[in-house]
C-alpha atoms as a PDB file:
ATOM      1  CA  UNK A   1     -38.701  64.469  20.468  1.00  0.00           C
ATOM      2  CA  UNK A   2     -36.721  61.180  21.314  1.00  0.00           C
ATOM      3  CA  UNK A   3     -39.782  59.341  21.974  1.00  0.00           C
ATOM      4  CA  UNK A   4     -40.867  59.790  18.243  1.00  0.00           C
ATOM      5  CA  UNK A   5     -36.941  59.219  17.107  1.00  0.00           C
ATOM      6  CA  UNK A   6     -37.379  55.946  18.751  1.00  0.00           C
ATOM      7  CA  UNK A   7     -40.549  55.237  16.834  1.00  0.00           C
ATOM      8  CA  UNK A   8     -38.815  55.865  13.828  1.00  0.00           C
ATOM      9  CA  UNK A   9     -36.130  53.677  15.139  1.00  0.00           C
ATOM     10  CA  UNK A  10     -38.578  50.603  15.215  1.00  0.00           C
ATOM     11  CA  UNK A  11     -40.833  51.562  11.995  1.00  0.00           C
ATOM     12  CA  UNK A  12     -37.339  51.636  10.375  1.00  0.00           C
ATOM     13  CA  UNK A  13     -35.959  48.191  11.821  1.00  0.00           C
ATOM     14  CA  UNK A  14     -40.289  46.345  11.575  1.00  0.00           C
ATOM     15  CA  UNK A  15     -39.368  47.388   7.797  1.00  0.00           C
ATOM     16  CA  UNK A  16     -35.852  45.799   7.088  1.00  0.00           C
ATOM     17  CA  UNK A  17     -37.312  42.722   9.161  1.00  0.00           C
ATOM     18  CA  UNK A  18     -40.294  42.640   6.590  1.00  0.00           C
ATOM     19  CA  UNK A  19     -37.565  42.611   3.311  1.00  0.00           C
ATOM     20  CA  UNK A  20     -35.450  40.155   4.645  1.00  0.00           C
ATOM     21  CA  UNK A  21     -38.382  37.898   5.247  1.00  0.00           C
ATOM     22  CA  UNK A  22     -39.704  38.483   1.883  1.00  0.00           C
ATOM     23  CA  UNK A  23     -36.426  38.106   0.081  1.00  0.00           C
ATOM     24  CA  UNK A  24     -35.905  34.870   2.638  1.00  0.00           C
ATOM     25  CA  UNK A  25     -39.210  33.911   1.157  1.00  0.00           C
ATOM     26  CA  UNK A  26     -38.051  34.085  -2.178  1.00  0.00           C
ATOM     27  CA  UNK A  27     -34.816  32.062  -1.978  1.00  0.00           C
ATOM     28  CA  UNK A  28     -36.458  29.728  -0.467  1.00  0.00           C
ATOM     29  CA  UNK A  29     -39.106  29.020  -3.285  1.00  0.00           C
ATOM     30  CA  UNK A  30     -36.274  29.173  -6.025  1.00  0.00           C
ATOM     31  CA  UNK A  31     -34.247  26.686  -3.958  1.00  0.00           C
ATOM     32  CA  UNK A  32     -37.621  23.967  -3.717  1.00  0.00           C
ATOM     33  CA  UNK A  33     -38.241  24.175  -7.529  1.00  0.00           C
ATOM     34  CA  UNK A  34     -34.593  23.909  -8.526  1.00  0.00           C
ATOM     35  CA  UNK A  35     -34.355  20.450  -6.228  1.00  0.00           C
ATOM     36  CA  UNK A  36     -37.940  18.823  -6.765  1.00  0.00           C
ATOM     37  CA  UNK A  37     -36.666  17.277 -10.755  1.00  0.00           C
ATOM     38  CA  UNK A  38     -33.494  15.819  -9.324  1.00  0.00           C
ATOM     39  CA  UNK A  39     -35.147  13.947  -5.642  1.00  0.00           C
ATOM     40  CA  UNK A  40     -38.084  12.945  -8.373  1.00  0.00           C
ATOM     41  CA  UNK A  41     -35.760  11.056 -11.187  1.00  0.00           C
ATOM     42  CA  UNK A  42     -33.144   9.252  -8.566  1.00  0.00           C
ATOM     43  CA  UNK A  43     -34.981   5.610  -8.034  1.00  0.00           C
ATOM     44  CA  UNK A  44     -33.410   5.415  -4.290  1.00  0.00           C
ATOM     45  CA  UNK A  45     -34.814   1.984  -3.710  1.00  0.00           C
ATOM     46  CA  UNK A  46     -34.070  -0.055  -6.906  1.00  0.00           C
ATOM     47  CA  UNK A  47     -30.165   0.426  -6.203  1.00  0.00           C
ATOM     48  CA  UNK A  48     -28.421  -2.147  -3.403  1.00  0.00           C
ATOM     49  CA  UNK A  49     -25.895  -1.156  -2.046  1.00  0.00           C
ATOM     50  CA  UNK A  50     -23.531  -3.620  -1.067  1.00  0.00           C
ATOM     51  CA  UNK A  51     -20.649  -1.949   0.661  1.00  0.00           C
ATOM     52  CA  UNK A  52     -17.168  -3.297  -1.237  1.00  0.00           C
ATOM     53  CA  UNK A  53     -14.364  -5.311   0.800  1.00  0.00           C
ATOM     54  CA  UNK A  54     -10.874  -3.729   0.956  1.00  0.00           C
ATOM     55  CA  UNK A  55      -7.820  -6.795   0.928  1.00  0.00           C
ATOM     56  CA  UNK A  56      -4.271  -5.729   1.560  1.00  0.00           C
ATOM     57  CA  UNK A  57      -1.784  -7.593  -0.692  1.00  0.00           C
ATOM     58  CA  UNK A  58       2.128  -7.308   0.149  1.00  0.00           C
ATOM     59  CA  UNK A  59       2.675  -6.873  -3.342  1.00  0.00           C
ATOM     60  CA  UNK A  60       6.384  -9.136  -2.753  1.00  0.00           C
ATOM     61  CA  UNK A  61       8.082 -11.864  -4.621  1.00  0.00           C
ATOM     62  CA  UNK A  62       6.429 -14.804  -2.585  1.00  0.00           C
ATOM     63  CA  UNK A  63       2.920 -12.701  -3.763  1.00  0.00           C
ATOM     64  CA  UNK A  64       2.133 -15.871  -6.457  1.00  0.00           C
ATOM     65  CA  UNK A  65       0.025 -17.616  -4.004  1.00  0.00           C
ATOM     66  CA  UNK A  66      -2.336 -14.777  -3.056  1.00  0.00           C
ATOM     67  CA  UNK A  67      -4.809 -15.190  -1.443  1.00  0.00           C
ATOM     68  CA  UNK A  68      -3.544 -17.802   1.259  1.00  0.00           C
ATOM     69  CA  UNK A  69      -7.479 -18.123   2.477  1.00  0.00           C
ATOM     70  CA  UNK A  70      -8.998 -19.791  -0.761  1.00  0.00           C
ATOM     71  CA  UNK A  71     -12.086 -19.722   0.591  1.00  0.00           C
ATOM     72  CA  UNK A  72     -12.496 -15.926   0.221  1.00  0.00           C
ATOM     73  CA  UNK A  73     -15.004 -15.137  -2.812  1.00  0.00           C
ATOM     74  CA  UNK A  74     -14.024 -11.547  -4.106  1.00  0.00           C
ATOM     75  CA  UNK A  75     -16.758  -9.555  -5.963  1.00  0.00           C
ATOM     76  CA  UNK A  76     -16.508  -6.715  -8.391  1.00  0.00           C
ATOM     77  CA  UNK A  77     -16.064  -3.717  -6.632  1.00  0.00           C
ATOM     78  CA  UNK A  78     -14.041  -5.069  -4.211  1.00  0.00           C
ATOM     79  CA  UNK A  79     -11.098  -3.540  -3.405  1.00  0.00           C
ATOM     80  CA  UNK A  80      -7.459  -4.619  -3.543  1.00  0.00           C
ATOM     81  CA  UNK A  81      -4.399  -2.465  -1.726  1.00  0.00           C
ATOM     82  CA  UNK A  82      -1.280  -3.178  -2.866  1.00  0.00           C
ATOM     83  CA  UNK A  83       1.708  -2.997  -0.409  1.00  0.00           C
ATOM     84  CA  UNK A  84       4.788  -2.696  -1.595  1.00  0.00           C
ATOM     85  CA  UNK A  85       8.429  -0.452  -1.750  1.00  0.00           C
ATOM     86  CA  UNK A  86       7.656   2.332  -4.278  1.00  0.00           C
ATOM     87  CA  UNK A  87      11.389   2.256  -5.038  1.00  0.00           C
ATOM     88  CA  UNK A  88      11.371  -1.353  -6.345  1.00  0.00           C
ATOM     89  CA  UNK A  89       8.242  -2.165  -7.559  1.00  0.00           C
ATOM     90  CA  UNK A  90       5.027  -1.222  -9.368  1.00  0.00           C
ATOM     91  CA  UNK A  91       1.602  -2.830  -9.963  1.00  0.00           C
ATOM     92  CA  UNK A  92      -0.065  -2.960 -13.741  1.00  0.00           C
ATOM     93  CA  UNK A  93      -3.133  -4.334 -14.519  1.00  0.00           C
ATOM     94  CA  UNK A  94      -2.559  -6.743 -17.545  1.00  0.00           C
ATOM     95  CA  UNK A  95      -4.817  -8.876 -19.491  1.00  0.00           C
ATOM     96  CA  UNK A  96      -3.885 -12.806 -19.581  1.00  0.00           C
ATOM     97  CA  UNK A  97      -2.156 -12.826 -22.654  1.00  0.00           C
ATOM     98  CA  UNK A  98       0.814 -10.339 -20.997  1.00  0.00           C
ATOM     99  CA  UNK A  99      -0.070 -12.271 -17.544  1.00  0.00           C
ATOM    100  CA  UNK A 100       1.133 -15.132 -18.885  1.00  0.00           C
ATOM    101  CA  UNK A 101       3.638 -13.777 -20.494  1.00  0.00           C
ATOM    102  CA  UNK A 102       4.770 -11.502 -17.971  1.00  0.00           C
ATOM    103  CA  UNK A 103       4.736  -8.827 -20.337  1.00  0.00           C
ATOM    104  CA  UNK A 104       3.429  -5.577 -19.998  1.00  0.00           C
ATOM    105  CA  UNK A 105       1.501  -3.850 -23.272  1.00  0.00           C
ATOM    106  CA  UNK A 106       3.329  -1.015 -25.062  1.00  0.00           C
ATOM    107  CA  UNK A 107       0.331   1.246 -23.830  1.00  0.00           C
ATOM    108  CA  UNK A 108      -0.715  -0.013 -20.431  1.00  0.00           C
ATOM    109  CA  UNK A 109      -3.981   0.627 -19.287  1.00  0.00           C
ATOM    110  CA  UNK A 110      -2.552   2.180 -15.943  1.00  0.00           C
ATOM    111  CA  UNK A 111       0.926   2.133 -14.492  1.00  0.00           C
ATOM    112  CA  UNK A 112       0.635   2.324 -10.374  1.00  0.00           C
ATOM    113  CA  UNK A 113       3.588   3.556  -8.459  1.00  0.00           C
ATOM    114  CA  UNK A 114       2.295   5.025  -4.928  1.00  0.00           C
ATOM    115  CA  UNK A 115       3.174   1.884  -2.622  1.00  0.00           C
ATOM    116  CA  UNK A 116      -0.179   1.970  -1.686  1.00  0.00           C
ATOM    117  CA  UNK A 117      -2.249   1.517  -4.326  1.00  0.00           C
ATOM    118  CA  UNK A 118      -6.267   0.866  -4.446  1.00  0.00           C
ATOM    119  CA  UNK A 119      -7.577  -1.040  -7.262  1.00  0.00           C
ATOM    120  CA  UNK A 120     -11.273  -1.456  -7.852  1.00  0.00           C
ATOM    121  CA  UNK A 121     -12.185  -5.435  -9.148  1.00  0.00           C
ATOM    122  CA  UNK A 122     -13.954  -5.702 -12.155  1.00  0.00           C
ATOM    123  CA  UNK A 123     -16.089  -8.754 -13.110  1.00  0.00           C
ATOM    124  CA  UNK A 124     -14.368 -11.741 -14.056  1.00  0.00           C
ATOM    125  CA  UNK A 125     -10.624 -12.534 -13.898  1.00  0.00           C
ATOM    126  CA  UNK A 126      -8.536  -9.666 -13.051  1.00  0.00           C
ATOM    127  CA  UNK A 127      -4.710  -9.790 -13.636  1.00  0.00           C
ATOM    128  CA  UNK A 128      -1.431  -7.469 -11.980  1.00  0.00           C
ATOM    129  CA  UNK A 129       1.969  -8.056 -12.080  1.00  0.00           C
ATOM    130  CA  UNK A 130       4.812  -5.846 -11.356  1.00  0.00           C
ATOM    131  CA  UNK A 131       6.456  -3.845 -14.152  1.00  0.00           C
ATOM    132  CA  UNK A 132       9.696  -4.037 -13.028  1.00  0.00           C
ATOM    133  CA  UNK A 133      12.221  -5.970 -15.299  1.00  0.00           C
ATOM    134  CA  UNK A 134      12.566  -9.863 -14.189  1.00  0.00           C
ATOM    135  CA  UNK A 135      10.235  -9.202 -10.813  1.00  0.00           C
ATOM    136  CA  UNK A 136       6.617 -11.304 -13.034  1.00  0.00           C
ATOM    137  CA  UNK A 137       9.259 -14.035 -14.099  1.00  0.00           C
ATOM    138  CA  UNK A 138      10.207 -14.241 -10.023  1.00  0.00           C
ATOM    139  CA  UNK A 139       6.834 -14.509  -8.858  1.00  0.00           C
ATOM    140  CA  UNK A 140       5.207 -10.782  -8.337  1.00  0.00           C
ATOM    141  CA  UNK A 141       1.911 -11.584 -10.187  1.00  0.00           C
ATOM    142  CA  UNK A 142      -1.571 -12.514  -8.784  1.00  0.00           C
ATOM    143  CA  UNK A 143      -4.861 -13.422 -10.692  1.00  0.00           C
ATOM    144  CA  UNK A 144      -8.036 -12.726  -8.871  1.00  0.00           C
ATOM    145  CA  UNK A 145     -11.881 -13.849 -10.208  1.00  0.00           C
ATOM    146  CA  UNK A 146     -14.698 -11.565  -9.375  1.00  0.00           C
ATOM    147  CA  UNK A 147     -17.758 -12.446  -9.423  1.00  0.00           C
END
């Protein structure tokens, strides 16, 4: 009597292996077709990737003269990190009419405030000074070209 209990044992367990296999089976075969469209329409090797260069600026009063290396050639994409005392300061991305007027736009694009804030270059010139009353007239703007 055990000896057929334990055959029943294994014809029972030979069976639940056999449905999870099948139903393993089936997930797997849902899974390929659901992924072949999206690996087929990404053209992998038409994109370079050029991997983006990260500059710290101490975002400061004697910041005017920024970059001190003039031979550094930023690119878009590139990546500036301003340093600076959240408390006192803030960064805004102008364009050169309020650069050169050291005014900021009644709606700015974006206001930064973290202290530590990474900006992403865009082609061409880019312009920041600080929003904080009198700080652009003292010398807390930079200019950078992308290329």
């Amino acid at each position: 009597m055990s000896s057929s209990a334990i055959k029943m044992a294994a014809s029972g367990r030979r069976h639940h292996h056999l449905h999870h296999h099948g139903h393993h089976h089936h997930l797997k075969s849902r899974e390929t077709v659901h992924f072949k469209p999206s690996t087929d329409s990404v053209p992998f090797p038409s994109i370079p990737w050029i991997v983006p260069a990260v500059y710290n600026v101490s975002w400061n009063f004697n910041v005017k003269d920024w970059p001190h290396d003039s031979n550094i050639t930023f690119r878009a994409g590139d990546i500036l990190v301003f340093n600076y005392d959240q408390d006192m300061h803030n960064v805004v991305p102008v364009d050169e009419a309020n650069y050169l007027n050291c005014s900021i736009p009644e709606i700015a694009a974006a206001v930064y405030t973290s202290g530590h804030d990474s900006i992403v270059l865009g082609p061409g010139k880019n312009y920041f000074i600080c929003g904080t009353m009198g700080h652009c007239i003292a010398g807390m703007f930079i200019n950078v070209s992308a290329a």
